[in-house]
C-alpha atoms as a PDB file:
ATOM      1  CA  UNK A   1      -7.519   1.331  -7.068  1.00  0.00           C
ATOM      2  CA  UNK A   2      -5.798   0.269 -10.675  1.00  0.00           C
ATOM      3  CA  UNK A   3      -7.153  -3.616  -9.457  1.00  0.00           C
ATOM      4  CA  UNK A   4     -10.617  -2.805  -8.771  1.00  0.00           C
ATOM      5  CA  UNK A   5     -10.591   0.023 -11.983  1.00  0.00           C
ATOM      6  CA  UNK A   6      -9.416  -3.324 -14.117  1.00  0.00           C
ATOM      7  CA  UNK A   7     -12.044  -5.905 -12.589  1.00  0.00           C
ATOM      8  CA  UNK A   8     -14.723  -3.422 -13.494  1.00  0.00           C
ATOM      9  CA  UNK A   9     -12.975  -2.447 -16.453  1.00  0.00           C
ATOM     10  CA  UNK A  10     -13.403  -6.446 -17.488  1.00  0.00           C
ATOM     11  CA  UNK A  11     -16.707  -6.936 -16.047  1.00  0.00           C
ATOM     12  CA  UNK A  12     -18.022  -4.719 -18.879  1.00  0.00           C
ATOM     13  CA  UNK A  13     -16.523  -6.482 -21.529  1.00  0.00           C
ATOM     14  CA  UNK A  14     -17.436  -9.885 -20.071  1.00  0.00           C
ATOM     15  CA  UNK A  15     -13.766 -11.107 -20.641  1.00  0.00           C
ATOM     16  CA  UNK A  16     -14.190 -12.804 -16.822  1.00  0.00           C
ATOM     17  CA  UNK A  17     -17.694 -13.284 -16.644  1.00  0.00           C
ATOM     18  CA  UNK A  18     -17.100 -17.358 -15.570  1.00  0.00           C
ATOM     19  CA  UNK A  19     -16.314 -15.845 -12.636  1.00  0.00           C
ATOM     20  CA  UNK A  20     -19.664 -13.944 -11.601  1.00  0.00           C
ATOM     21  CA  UNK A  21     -21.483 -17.515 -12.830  1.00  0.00           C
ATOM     22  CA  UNK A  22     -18.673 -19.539 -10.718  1.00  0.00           C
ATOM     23  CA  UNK A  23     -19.919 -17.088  -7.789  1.00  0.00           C
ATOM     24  CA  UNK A  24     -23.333 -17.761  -8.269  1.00  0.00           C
ATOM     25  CA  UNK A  25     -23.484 -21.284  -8.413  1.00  0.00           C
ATOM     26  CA  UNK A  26     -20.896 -21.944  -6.082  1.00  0.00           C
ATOM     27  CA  UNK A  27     -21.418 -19.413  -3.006  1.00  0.00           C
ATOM     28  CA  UNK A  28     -18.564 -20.476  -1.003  1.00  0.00           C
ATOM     29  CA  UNK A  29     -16.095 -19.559  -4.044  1.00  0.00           C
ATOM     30  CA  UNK A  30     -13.006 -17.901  -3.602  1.00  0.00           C
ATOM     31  CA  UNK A  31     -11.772 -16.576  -6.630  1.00  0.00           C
ATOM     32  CA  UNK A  32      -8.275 -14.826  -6.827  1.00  0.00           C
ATOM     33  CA  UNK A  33      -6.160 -12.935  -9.651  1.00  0.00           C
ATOM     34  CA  UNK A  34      -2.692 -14.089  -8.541  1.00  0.00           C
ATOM     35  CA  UNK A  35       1.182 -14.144  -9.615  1.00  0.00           C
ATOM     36  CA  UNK A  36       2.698 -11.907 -13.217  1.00  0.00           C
ATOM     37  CA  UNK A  37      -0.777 -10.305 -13.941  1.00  0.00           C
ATOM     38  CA  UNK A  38      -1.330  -8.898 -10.863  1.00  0.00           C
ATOM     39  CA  UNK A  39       2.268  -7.407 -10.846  1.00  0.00           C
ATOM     40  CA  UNK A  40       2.148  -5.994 -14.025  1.00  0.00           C
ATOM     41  CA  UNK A  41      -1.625  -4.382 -13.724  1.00  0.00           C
ATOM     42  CA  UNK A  42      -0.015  -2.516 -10.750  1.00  0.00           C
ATOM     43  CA  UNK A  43       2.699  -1.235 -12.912  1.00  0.00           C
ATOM     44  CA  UNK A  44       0.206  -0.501 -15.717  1.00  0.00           C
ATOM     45  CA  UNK A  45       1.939  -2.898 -17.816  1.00  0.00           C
ATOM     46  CA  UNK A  46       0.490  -4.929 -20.691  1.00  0.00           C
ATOM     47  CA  UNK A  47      -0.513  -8.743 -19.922  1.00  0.00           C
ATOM     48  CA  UNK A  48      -1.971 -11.193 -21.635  1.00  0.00           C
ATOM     49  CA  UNK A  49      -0.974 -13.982 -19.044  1.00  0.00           C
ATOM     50  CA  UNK A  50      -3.548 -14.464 -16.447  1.00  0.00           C
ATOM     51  CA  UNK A  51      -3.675 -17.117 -13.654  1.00  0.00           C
ATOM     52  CA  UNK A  52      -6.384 -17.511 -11.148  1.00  0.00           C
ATOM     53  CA  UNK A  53      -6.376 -19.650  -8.141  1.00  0.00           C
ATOM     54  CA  UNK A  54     -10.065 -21.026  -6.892  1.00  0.00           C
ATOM     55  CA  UNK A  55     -10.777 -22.099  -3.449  1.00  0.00           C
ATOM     56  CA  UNK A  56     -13.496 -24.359  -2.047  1.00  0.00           C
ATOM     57  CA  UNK A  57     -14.874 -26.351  -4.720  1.00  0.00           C
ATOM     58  CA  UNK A  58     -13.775 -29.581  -5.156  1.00  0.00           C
ATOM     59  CA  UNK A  59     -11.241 -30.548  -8.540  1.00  0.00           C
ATOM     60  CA  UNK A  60     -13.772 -32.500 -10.137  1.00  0.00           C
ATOM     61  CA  UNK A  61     -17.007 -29.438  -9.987  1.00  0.00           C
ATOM     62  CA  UNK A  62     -14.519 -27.163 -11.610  1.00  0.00           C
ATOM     63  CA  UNK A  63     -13.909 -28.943 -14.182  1.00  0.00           C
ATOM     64  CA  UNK A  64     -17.278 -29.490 -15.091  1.00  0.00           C
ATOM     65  CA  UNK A  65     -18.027 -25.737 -14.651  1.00  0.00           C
ATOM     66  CA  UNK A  66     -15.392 -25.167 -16.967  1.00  0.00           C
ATOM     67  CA  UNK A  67     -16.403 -27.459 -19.019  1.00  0.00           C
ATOM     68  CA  UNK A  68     -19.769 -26.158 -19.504  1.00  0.00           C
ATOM     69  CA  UNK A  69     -18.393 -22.310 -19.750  1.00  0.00           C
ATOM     70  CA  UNK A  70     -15.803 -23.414 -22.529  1.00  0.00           C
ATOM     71  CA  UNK A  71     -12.627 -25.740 -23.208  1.00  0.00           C
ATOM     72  CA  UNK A  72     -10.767 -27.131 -20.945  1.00  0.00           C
ATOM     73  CA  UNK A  73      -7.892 -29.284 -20.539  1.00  0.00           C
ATOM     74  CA  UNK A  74      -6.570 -30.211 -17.423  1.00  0.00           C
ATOM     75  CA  UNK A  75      -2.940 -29.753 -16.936  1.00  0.00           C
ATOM     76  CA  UNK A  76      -2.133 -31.894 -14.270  1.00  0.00           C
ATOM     77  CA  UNK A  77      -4.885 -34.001 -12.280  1.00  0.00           C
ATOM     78  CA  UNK A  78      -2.789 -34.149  -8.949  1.00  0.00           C
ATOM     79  CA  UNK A  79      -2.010 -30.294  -9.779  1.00  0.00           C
ATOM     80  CA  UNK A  80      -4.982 -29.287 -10.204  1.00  0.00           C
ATOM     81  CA  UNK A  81      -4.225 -27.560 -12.951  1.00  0.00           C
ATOM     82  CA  UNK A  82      -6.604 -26.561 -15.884  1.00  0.00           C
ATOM     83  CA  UNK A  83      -6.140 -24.234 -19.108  1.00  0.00           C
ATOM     84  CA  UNK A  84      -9.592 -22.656 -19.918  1.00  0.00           C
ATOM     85  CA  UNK A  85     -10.504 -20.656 -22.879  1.00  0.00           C
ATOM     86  CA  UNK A  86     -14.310 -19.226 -22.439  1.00  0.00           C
ATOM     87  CA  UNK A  87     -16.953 -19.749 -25.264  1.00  0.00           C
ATOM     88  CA  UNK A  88     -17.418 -16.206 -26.420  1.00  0.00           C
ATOM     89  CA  UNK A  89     -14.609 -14.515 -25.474  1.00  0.00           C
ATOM     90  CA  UNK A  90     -11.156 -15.053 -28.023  1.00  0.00           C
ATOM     91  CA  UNK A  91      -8.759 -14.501 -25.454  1.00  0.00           C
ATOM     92  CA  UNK A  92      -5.744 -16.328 -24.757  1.00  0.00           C
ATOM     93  CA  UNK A  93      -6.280 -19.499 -22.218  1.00  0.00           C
ATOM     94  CA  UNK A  94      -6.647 -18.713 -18.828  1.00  0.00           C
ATOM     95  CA  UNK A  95      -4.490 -21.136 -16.148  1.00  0.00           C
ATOM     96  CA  UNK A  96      -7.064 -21.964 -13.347  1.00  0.00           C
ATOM     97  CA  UNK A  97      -5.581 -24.031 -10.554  1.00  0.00           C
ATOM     98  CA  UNK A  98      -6.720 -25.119  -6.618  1.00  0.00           C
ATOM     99  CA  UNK A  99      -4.375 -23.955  -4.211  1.00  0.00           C
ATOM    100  CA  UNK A 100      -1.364 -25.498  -4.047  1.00  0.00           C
ATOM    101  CA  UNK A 101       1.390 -27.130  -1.890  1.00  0.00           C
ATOM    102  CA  UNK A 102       4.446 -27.846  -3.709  1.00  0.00           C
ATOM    103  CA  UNK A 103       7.739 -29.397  -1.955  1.00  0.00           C
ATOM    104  CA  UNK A 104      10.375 -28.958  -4.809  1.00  0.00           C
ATOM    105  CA  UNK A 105      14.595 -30.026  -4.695  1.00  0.00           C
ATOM    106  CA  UNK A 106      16.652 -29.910  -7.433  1.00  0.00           C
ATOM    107  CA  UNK A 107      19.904 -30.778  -5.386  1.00  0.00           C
ATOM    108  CA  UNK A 108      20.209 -34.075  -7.345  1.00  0.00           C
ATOM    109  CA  UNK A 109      20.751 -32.416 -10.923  1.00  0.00           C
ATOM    110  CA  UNK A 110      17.102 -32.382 -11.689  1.00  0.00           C
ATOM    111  CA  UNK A 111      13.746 -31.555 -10.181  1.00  0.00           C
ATOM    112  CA  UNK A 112      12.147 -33.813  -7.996  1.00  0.00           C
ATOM    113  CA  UNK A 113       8.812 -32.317  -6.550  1.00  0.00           C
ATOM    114  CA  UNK A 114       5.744 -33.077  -5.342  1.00  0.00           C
ATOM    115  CA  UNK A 115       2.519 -31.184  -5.955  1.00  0.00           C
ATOM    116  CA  UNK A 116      -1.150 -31.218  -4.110  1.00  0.00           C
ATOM    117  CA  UNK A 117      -3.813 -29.506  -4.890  1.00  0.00           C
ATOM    118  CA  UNK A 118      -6.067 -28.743  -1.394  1.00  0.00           C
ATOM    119  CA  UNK A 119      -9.463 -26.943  -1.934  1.00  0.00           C
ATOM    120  CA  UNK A 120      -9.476 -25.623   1.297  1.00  0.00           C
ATOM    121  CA  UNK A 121      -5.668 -24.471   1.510  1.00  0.00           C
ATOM    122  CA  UNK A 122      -5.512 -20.785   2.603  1.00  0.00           C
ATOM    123  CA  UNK A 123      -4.220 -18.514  -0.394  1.00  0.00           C
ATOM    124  CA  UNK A 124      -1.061 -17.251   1.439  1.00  0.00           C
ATOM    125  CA  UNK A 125      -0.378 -20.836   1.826  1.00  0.00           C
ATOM    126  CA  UNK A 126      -0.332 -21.375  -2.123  1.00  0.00           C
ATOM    127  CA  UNK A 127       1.679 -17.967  -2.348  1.00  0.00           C
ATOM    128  CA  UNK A 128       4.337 -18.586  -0.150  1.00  0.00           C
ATOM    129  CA  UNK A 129       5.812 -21.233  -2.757  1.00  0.00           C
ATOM    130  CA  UNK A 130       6.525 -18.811  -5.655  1.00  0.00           C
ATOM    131  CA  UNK A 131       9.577 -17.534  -6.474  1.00  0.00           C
ATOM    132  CA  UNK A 132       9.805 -13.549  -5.929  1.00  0.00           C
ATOM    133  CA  UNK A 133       7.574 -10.973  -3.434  1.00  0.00           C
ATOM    134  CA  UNK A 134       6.538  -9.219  -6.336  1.00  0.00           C
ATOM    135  CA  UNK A 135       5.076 -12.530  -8.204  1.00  0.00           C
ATOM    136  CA  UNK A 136       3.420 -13.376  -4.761  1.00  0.00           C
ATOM    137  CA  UNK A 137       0.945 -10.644  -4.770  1.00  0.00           C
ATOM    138  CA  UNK A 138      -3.041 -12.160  -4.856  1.00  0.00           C
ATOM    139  CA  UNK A 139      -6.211  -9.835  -5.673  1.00  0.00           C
ATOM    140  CA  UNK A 140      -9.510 -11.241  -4.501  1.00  0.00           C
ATOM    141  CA  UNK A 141     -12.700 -10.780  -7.032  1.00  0.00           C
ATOM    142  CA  UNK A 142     -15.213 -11.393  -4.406  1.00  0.00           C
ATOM    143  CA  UNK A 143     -13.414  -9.150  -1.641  1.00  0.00           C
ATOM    144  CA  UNK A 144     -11.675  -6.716  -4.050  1.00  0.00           C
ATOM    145  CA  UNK A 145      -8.518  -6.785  -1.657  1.00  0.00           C
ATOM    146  CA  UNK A 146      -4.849  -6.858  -2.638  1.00  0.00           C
ATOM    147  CA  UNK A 147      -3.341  -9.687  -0.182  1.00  0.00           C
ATOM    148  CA  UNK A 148       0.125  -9.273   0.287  1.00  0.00           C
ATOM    149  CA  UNK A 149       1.581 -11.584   2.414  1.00  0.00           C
ATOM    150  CA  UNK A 150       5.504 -11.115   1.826  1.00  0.00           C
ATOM    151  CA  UNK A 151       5.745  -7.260   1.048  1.00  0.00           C
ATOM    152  CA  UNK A 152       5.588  -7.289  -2.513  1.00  0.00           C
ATOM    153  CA  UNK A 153       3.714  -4.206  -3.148  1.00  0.00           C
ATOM    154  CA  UNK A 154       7.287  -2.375  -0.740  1.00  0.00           C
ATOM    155  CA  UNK A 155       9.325  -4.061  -3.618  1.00  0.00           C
ATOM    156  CA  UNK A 156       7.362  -3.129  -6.275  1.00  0.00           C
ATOM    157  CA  UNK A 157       7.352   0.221  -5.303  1.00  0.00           C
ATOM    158  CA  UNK A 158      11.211   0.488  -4.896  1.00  0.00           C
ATOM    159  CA  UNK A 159      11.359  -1.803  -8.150  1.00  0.00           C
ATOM    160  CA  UNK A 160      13.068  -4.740  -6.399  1.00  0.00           C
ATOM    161  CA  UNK A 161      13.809  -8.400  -6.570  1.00  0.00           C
ATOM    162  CA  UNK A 162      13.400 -10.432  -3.976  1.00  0.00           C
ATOM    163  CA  UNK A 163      13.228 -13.839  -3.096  1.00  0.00           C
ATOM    164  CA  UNK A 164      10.559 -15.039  -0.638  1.00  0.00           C
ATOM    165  CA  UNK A 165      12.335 -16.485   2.017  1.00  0.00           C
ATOM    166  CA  UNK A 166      15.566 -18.102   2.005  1.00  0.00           C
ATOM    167  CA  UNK A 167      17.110 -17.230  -1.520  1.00  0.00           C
ATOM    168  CA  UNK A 168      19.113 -20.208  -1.671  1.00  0.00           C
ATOM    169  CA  UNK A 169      16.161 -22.889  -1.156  1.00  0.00           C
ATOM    170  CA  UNK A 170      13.895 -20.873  -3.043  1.00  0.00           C
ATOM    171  CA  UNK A 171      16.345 -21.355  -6.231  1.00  0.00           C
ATOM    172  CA  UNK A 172      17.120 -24.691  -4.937  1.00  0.00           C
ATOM    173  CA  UNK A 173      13.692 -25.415  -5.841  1.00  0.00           C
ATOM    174  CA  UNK A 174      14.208 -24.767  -9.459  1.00  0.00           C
ATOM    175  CA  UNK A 175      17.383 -23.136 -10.972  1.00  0.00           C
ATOM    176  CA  UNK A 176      15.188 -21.438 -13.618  1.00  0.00           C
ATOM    177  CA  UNK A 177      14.307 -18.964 -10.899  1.00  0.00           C
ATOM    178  CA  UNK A 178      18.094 -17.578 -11.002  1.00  0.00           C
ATOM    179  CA  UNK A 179      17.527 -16.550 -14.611  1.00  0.00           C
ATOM    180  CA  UNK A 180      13.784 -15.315 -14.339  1.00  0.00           C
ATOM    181  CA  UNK A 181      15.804 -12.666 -11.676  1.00  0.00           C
ATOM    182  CA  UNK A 182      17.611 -11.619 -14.332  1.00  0.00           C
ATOM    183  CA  UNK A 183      14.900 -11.663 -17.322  1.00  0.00           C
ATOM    184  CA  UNK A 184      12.699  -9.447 -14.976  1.00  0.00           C
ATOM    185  CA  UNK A 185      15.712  -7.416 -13.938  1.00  0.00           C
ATOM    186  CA  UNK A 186      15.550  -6.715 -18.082  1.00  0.00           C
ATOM    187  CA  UNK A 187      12.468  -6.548 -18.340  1.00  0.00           C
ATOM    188  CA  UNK A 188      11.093  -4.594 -15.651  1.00  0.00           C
ATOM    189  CA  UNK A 189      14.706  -2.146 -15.330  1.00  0.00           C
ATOM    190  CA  UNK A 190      14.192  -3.547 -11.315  1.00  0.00           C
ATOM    191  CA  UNK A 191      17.281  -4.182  -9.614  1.00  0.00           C
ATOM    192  CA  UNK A 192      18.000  -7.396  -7.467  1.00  0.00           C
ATOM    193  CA  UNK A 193      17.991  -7.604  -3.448  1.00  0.00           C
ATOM    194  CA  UNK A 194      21.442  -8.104  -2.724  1.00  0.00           C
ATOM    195  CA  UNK A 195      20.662 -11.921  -0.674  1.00  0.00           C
ATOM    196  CA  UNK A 196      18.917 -13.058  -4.012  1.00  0.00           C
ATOM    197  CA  UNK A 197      21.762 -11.564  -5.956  1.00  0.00           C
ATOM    198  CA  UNK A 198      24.715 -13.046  -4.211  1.00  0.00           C
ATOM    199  CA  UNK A 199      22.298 -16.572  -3.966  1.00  0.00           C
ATOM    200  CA  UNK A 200      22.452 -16.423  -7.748  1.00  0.00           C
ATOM    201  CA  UNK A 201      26.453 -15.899  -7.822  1.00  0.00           C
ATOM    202  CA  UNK A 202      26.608 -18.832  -5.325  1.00  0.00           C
ATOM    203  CA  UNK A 203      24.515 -21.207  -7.184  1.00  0.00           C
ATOM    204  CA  UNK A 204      25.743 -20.397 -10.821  1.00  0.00           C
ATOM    205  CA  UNK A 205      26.824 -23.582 -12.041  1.00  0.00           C
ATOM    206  CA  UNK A 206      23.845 -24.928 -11.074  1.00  0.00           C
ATOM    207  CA  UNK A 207      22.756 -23.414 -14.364  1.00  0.00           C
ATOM    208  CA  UNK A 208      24.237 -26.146 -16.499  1.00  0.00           C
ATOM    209  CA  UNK A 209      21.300 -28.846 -14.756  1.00  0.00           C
ATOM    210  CA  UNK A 210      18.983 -27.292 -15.945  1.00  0.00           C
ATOM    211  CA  UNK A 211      17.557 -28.302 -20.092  1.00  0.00           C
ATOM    212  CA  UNK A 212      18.763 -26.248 -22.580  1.00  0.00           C
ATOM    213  CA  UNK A 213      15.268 -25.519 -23.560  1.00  0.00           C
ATOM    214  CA  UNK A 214      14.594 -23.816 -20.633  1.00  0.00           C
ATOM    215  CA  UNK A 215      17.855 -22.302 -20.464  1.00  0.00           C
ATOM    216  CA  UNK A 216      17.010 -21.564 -23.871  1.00  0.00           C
ATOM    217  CA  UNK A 217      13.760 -19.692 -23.177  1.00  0.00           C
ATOM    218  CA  UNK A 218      14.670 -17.641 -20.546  1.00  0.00           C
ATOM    219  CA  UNK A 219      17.962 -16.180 -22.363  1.00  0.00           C
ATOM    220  CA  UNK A 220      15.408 -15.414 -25.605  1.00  0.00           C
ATOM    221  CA  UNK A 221      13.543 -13.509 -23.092  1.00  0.00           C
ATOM    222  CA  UNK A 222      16.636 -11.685 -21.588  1.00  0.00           C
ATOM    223  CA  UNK A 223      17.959 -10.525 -25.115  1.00  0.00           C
ATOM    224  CA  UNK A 224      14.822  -9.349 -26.112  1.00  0.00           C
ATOM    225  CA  UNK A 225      13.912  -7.081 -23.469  1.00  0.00           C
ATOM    226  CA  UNK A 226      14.545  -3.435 -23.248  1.00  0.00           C
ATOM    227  CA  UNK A 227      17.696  -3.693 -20.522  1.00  0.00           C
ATOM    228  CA  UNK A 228      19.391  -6.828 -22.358  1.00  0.00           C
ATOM    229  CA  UNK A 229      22.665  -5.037 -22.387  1.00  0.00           C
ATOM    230  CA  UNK A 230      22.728  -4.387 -18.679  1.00  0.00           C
ATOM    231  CA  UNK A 231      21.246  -7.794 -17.998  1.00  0.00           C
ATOM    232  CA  UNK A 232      24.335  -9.017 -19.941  1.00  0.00           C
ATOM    233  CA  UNK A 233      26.978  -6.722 -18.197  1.00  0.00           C
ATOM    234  CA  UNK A 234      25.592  -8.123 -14.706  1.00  0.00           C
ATOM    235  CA  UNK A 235      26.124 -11.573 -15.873  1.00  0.00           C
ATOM    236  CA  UNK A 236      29.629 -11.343 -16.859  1.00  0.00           C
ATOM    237  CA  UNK A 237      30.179  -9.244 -13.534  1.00  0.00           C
ATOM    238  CA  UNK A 238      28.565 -11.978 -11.296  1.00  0.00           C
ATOM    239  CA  UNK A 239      30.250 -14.831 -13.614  1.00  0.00           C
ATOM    240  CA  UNK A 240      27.678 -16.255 -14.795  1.00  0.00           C
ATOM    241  CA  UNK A 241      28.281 -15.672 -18.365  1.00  0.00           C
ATOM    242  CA  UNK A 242      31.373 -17.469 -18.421  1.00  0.00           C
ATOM    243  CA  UNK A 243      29.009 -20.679 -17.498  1.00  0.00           C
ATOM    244  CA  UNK A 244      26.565 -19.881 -20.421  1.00  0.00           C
ATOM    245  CA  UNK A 245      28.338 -17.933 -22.899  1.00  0.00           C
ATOM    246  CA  UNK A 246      32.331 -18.903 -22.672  1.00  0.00           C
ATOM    247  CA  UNK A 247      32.832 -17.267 -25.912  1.00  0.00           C
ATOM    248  CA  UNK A 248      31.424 -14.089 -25.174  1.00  0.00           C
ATOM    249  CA  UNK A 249      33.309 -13.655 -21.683  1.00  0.00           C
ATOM    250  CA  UNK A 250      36.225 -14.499 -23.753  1.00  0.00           C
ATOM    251  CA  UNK A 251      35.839 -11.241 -25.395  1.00  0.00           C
ATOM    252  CA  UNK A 252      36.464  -9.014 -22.197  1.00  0.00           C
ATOM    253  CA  UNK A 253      39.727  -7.299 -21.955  1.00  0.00           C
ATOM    254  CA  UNK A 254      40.167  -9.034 -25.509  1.00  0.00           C
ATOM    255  CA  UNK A 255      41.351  -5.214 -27.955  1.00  0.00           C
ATOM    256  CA  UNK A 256      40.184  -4.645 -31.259  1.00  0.00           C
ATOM    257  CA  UNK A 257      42.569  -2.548 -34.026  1.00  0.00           C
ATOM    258  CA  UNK A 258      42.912   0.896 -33.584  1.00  0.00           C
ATOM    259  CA  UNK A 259      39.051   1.479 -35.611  1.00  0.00           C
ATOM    260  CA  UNK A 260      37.282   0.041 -32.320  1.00  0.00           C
ATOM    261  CA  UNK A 261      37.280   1.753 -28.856  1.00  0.00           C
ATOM    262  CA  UNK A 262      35.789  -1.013 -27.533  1.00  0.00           C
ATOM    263  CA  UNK A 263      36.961  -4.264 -26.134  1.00  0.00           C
ATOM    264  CA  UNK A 264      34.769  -7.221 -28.144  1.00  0.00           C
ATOM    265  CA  UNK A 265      32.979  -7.697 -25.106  1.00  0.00           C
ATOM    266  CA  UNK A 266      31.620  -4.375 -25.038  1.00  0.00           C
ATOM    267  CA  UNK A 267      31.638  -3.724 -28.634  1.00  0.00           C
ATOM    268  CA  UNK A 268      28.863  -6.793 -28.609  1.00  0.00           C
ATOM    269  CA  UNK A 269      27.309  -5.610 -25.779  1.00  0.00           C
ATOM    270  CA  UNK A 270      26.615  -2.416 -27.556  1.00  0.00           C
ATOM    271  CA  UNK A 271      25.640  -4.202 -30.474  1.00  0.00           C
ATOM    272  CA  UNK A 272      23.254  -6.411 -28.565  1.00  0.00           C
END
C-alpha cells in the first residue's frame, strides 16, 4: 500500500512521468523501482536516491528516449548504466540501468569484476547480486507488485541485516559492503544477522584494500548518523576499530584523573 500510495502520489506531480511515455512507446517495458528507495519508502523514510532498472528495450533506444525526455549521460556503456535528469522536473538525477549480471572478486587486494547488461535478464536475476535482503527489494510500475525474492520485506520488518546468500562471497565481492552493514546498522538502528556479522569479524583486515576514499565515505556516513556511538562500540567489540582507528582502540581500558568516570574510549564515544 505505502508503494502504490507513492507511485500515485508522483504521478500527480509528474516527477516520473518518463515512465508513463517509456510505457507508451515501448509496450513491452518493464519498468521497476529497485534497491535504497524502495527500502526506505517502506519505512517511510526520506529519499532522494532513486534507481530504476528497465527491461526489454535495447541499450541504445533508451538512451535516445532519455535523451529526448532530458540529459543523459551514460555511466558505463557495457553497464548499461545512465544518469537522467528530466526536462521539467529539478530533481536530483535518476540512475537508470538494464538488468544486470555482475561476477565481482576482490580476493587479489582489489576489485576485479565483470559487468553485462542483458535486456531480457529476469529482475530477480539483477537482484540477486546486491549486497543485503533489504536493498534487494524491486516494485514494478506497470504491475504495482513488491517482488521480493530473498525475504527482505521479513528483515525489514524485524529491522535486520542480512546478506543475500553466502556472507562471505557476498563481501568478497566488495569489502565496502562490510562497512555499508554497519552505516545502515547507524542509520537505520537495525541490527546485523549474526552470519553477516561474524563474516564481517572474519574478513576485517580486508578493510585496509579497500581506497581510503571509500573507506573515507562510508565512516563520514557512520559518524553522522543517529546510532554513531553504538556503531562505534560494535566496532571496537568485533575489532575492527583497531584496523581503522588504532588510536581510538588505544583509548579502551586507558583511565582518565579522578574528574572523568570514563575510560577515553568511552569518554569519546560519548562525545561522538
Amino acid at each position: 500500500k505505502k508503494l502504490k500510495d507513492w507511485q500515485k502520489a508522483v504521478s500527480k506531480t509528474g516527477s516520473f512521468s518518463f515512465a508513463a511515455k517509456l510505457f507508451k512507446k515501448f509496450p513491452q517495458a518493464e519498468i521497476y523501482l529497485v534497491g535504497g528507495a524502495v527500502r526506505d519508502l517502506l519505512l517511510e523514510r526520506e529519499t532522494k536516491d532513486f534507481d530504476f532498472v528497465i527491461a526489454k528495450i535495447p541499450a541504445n533506444d533508451l538512451e535516445a528516449f532519455l535523451a529526448q525526455e532530458g540529459e543523459v549521460n551514460l555511466v558505463g556503456k557495457s553497464f548499461g548504466v545512465f544518469k537522467f535528469v528530466p526536462k521539467k522536473n529539478k530533481i536530483d538525477p535518476i540512475d537508470i540501468a538494464l538488468p544486470r549480471t555482475e561476477h565481482a572478486d576482490m580476493t587479489g587486494g582489489y576489485r576485479d569484476f565483470e559487468v553485462q547488461s542483458d535486456k531480457d535478464l529476469p529482475i530477480e536475476k539483477d537482484l540477486s547480486r546486491r549486497d543485503f535482503t533489504i536493498n534487494a527489494l524491486a516494485w514494478d510500475l506497470r504491475n504495482q507488485e513488491l517482488i521480493d525474492e530473498f525475504d527482505g520485506l521479513k528483515d525489514l520488518k524485524s529491522k535486520a541485516i542480512r546478506a543475500i546468500g553466502d556472507p562471505k562471497k557476498r563481501f568478497q565481492e566488495d569489502y565496502t559492503r562490510m562497512l555499508r552493514a554497519i552505516r545502515f546498522f547507524a542509520q537505520l538502528d537495525f541490527s546485523i544477522e549474526a552470519h553477516t556479522l561474524k563474516a564481517i569479524a572474519d574478513k576485517k583486515e580486508k578493510i585496509l584494500t579497500l581506497p581510503k576514499e571509500r573507506i573515507g565515505e562510508e565512516f563520514v556516513k557512520i559518524i553522522m548518523s543517529s546510532k554513531a556511538g553504538e556503531a562505534i562500540r560494535l566496532m571496537q567489540a568485533m575489532g575492527l576499530l583497531q584496523i581503522l582507528i588504532p588510536e581510538l582502540e588505544a583509548g579502551a581500558g586507558m583511565t582518565q584523573n579522578k574528574a572523568h568516570i570514563y575510560d577515553v574510549f568511552e569518554h569519546s564515544v560519548r562525545a561522538l
